[in-house]
C-alpha atoms as a PDB file:
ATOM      1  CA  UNK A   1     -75.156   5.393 171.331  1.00  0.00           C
ATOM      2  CA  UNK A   2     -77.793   6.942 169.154  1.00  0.00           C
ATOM      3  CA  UNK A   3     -78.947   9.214 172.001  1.00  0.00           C
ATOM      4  CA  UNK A   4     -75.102  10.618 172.195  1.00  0.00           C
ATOM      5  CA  UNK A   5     -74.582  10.609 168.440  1.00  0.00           C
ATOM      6  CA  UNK A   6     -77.777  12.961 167.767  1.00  0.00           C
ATOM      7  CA  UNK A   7     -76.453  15.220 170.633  1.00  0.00           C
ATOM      8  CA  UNK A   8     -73.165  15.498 169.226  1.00  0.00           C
ATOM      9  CA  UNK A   9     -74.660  15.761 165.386  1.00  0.00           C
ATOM     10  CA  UNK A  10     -76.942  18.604 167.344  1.00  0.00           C
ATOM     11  CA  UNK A  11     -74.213  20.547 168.960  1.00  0.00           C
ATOM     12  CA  UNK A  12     -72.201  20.185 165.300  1.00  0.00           C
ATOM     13  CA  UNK A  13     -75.254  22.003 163.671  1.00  0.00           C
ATOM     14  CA  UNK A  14     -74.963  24.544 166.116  1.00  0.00           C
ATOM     15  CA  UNK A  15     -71.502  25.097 165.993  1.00  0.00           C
ATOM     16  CA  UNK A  16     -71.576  25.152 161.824  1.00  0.00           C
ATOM     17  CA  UNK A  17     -74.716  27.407 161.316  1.00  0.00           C
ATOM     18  CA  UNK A  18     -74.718  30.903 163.622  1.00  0.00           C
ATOM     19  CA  UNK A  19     -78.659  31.084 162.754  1.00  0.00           C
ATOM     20  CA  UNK A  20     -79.497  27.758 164.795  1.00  0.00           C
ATOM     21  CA  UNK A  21     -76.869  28.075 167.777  1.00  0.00           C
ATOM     22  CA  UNK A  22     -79.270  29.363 170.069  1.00  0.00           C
ATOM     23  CA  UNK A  23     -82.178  26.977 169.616  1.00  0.00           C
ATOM     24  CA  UNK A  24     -79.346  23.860 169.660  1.00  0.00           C
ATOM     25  CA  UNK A  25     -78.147  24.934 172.578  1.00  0.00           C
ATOM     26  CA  UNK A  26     -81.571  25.731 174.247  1.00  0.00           C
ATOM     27  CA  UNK A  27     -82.686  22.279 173.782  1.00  0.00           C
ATOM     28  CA  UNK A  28     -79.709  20.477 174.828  1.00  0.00           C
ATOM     29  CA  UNK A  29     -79.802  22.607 178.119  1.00  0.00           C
ATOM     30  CA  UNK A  30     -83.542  21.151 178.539  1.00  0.00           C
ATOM     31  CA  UNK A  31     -83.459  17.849 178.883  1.00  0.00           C
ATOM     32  CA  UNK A  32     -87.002  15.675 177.961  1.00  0.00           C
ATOM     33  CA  UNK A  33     -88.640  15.679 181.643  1.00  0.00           C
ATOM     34  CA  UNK A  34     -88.341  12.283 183.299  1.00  0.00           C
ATOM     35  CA  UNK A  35     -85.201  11.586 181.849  1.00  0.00           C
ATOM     36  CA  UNK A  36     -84.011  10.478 185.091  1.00  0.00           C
ATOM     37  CA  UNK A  37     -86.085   7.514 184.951  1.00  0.00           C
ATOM     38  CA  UNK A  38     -83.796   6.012 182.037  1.00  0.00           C
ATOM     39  CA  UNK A  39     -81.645   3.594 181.799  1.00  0.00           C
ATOM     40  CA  UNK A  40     -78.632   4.953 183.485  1.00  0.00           C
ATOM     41  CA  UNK A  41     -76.299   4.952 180.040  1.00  0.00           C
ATOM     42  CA  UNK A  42     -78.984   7.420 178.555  1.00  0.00           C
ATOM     43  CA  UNK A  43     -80.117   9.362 181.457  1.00  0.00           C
ATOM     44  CA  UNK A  44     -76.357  10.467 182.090  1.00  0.00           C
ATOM     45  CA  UNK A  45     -76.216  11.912 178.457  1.00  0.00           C
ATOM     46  CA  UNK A  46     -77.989  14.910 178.831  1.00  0.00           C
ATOM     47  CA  UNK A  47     -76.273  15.887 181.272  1.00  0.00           C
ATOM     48  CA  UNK A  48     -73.313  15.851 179.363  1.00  0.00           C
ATOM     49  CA  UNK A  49     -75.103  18.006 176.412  1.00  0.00           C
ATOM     50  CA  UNK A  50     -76.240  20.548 178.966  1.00  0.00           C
ATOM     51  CA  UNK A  51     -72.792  20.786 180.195  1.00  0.00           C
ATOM     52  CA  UNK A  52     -71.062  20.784 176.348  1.00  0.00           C
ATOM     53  CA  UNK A  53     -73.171  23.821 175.350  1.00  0.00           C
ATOM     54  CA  UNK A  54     -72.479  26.066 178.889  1.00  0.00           C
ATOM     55  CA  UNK A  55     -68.930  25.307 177.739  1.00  0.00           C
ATOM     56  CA  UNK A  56     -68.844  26.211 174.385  1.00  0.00           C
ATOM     57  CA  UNK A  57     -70.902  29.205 174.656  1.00  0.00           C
ATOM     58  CA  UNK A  58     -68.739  30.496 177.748  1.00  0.00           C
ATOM     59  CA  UNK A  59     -65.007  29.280 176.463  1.00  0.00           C
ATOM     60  CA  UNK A  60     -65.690  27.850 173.008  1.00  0.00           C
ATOM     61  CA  UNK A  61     -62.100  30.384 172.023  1.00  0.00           C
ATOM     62  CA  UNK A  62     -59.986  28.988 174.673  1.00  0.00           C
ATOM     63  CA  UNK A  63     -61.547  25.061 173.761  1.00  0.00           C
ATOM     64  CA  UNK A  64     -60.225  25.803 169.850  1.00  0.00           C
ATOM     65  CA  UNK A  65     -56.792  26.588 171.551  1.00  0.00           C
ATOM     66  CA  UNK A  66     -56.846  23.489 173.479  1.00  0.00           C
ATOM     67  CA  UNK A  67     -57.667  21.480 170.622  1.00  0.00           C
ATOM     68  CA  UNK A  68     -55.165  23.131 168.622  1.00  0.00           C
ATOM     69  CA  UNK A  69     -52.549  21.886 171.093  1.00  0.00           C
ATOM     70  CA  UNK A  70     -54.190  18.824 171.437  1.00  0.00           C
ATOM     71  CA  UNK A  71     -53.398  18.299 167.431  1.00  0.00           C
ATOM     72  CA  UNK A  72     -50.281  19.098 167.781  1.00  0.00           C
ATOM     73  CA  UNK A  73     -49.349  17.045 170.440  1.00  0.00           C
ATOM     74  CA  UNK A  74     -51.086  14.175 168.158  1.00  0.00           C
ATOM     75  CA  UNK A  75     -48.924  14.913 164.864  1.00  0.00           C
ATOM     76  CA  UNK A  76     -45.685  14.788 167.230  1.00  0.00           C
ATOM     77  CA  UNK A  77     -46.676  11.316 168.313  1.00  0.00           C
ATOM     78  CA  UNK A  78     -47.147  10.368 164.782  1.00  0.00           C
ATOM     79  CA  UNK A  79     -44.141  11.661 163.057  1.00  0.00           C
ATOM     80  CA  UNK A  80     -41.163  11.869 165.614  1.00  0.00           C
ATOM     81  CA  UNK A  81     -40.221   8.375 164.627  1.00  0.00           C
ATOM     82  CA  UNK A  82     -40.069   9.272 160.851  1.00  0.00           C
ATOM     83  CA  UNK A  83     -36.603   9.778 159.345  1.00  0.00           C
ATOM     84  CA  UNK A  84     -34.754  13.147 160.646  1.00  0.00           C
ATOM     85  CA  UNK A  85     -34.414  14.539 156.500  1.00  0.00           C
ATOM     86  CA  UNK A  86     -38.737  13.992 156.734  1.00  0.00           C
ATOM     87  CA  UNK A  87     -40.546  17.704 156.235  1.00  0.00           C
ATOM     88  CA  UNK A  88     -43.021  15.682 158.319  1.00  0.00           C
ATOM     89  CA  UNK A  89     -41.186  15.039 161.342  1.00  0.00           C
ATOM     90  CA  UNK A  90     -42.062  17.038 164.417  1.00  0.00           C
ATOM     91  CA  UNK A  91     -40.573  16.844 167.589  1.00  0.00           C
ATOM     92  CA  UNK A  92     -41.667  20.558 168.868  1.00  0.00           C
ATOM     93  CA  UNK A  93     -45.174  20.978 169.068  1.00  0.00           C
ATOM     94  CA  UNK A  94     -44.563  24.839 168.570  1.00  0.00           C
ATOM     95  CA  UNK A  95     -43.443  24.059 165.241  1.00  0.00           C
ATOM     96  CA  UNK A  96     -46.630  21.423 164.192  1.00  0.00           C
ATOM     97  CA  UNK A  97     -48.291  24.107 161.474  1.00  0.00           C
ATOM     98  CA  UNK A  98     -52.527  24.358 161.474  1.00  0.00           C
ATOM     99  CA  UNK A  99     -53.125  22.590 158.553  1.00  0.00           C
ATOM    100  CA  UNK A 100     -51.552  19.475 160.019  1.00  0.00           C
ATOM    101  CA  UNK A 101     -52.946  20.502 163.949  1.00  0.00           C
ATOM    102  CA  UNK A 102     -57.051  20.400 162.978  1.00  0.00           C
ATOM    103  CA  UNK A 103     -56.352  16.917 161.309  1.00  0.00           C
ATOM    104  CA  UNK A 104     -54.255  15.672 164.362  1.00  0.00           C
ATOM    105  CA  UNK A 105     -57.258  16.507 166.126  1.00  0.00           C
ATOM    106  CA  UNK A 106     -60.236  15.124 164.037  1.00  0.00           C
ATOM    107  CA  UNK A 107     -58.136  11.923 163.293  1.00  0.00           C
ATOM    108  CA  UNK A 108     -58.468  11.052 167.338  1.00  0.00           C
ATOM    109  CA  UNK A 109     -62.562   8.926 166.275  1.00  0.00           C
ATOM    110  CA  UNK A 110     -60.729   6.131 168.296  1.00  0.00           C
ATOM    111  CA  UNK A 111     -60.271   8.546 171.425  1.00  0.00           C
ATOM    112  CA  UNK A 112     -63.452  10.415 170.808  1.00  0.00           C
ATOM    113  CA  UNK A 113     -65.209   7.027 171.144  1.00  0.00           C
ATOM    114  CA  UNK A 114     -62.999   5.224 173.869  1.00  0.00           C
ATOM    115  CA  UNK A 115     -61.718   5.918 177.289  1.00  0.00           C
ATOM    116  CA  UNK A 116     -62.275   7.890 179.899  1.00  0.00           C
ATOM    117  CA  UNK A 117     -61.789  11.172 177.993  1.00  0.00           C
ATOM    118  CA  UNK A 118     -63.592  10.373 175.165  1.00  0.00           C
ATOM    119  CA  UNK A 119     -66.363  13.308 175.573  1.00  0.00           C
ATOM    120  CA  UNK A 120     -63.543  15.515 176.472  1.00  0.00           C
ATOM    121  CA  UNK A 121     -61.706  14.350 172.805  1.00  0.00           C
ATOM    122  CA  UNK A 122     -65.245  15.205 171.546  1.00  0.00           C
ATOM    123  CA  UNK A 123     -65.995  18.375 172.500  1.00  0.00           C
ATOM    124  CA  UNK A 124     -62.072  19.386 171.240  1.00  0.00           C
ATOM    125  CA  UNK A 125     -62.653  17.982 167.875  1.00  0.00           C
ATOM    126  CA  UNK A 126     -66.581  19.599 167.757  1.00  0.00           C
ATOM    127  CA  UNK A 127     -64.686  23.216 168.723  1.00  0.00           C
ATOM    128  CA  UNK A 128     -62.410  23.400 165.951  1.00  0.00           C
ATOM    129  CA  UNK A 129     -64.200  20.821 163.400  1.00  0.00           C
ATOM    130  CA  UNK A 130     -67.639  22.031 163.295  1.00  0.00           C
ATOM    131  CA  UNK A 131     -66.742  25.027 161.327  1.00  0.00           C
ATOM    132  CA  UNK A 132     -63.874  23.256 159.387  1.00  0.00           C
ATOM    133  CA  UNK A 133     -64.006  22.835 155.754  1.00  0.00           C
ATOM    134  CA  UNK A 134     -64.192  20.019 154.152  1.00  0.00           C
ATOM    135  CA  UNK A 135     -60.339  20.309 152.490  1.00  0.00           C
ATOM    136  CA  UNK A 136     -59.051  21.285 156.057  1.00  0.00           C
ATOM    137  CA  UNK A 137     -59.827  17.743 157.115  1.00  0.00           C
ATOM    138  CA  UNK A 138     -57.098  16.266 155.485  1.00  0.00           C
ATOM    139  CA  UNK A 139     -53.592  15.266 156.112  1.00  0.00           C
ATOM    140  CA  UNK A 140     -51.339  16.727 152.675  1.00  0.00           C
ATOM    141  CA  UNK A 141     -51.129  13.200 150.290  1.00  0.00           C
ATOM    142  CA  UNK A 142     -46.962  13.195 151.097  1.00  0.00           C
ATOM    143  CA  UNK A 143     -47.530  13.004 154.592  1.00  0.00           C
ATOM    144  CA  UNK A 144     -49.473  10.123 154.674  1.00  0.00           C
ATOM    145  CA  UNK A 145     -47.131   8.798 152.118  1.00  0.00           C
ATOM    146  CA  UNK A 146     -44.416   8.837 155.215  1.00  0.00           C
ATOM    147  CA  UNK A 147     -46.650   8.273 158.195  1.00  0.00           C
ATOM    148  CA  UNK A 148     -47.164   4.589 158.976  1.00  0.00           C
ATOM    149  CA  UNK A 149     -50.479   3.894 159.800  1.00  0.00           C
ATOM    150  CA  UNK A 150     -51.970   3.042 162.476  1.00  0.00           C
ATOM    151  CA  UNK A 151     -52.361  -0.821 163.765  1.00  0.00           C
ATOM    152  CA  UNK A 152     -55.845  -1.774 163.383  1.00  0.00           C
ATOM    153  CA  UNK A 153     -55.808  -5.196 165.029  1.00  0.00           C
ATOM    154  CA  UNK A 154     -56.413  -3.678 168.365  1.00  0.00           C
ATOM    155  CA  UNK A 155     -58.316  -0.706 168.005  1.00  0.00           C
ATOM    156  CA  UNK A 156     -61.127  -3.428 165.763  1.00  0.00           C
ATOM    157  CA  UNK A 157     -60.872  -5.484 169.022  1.00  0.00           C
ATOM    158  CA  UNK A 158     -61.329  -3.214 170.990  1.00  0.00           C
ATOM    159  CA  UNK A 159     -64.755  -2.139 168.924  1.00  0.00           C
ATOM    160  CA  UNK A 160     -65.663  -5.087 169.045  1.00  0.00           C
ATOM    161  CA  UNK A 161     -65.908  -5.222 172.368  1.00  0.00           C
ATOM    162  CA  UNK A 162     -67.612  -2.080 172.656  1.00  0.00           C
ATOM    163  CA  UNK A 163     -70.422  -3.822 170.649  1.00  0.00           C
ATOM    164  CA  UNK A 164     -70.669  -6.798 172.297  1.00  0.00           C
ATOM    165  CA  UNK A 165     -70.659  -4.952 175.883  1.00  0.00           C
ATOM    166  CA  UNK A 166     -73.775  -2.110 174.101  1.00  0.00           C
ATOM    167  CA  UNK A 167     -75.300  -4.550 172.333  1.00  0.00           C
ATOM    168  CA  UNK A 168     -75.284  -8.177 174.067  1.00  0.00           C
ATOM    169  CA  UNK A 169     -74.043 -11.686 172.655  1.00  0.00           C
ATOM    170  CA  UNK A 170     -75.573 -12.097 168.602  1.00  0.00           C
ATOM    171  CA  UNK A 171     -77.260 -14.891 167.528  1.00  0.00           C
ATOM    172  CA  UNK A 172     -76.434 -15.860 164.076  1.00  0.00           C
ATOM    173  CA  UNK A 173     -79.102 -15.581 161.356  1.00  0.00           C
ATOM    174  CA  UNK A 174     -81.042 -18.518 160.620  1.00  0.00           C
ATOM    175  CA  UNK A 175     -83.564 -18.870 157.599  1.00  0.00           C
ATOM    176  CA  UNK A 176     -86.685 -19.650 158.198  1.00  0.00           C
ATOM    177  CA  UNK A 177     -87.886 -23.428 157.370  1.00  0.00           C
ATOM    178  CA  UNK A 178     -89.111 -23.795 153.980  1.00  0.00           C
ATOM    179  CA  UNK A 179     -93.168 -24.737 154.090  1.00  0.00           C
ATOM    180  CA  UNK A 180     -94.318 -27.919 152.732  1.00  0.00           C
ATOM    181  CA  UNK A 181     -95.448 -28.035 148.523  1.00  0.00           C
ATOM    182  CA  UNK A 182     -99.387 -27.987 150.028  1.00  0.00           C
ATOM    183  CA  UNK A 183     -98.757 -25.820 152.876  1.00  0.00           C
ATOM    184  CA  UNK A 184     -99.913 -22.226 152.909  1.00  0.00           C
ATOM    185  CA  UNK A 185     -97.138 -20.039 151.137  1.00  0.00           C
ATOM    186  CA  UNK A 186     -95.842 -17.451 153.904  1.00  0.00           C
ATOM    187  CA  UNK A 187     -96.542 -14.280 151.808  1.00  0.00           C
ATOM    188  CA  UNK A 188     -99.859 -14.574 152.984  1.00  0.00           C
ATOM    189  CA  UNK A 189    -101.301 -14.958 149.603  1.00  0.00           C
ATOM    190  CA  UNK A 190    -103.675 -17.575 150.763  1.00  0.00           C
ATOM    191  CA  UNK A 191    -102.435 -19.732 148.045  1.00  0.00           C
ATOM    192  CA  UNK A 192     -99.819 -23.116 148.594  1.00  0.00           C
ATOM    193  CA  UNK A 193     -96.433 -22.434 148.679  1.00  0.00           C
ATOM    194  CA  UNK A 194     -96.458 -24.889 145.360  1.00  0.00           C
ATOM    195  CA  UNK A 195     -98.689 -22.455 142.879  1.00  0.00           C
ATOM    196  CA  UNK A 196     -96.947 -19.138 144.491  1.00  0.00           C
ATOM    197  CA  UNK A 197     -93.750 -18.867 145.549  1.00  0.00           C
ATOM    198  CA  UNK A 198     -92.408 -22.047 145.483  1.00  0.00           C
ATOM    199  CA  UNK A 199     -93.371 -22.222 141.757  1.00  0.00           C
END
């Protein structure tokens, strides 16, 4: 996870800042030699990165069009349900406006992070977000106002099995036994615990 979050944080710099583009995308076209020999989760990363910058630097245009849609396509989801009188009900995506398309798009984290797709969500978001500021990012106050959110249960279960399958079973933290008045203290003081700090 940190390996793919440092690409994607990479290919972000080089989207954002023109001046570093062409190193960023050098590097992630070079993977580390012997990066084969990984564990298979990693080794198939860079891979990915290589692939990511070909495509932006050949269709990065057409990928902001596609994510465009692909925001669209999100707000409709969102908002067809909301009452017909709603300024924030769409049920044409030709009608979803840009300022509510780049947040359909960023708001997919869950997507970007799950699934089959999620590189694919990813590189979408990274096309059109990268060089996104920071008040494009939101959805207008009213909207959200109207737009129920999402249900959390699931998508924190689902996380949290994420972790568990990345990161193993976790063992609870347990505190250390406390030493014995006349035993050593554990600071390494060379003093008992009594005069230091169990005083």
């Amino acid at each position: 996870m940190d390996l793919r979050e440092a690409g994607w944080g990479l290919i972000a710099l080089g989207l954002r800042h023109s001046a570093l583009r062409s190193e960023v995308f050098r590097f992630l076209r070079s993977p580390p030699a012997g990066f084969e020999a990984l564990e298979p989760a990693a080794a198939s990363t860079y891979p990915i990165f290589a692939e990511t910058a070909r495509l932006l630097d050949e269709k990065q245009d057409a990928l902001r069009e596609q994510a465009m849609d692909f925001g669209r396509k999100i707000i409709v989801e969102h908002t067809r349900d909301l009452d017909p009188s709603s300024a924030y009900r769409f049920t044409d995506v030709s009608k979803v406006p840009d300022e509510l398309a780049l947040p359909g798009v960023l708001g997919t984290w869950y997507d970007a992070h799950n699934g089959p797709r999620g590189n694919d969500v990813m590189l979408l978001a990274l096309a059109v977000g990268a060089s996104a500021r920071a008040e494009d990012l939101y959805y207008p106050a009213a909207m959200l106002r109207e737009v129920p959110p999402d249900d959390l249960e699931p998508i924190g279960a689902s996380l949290a099995g994420m972790y568990w399958t990345l990161n193993g079973p976790h063992e609870p933290a347990r505190q250390a036994p406390r030493p014995g008045r006349n035993e050593p203290c554990p600071c390494g003081s060379g003093k008992k615990y009594k005069k230091c700090h169990g005083a």
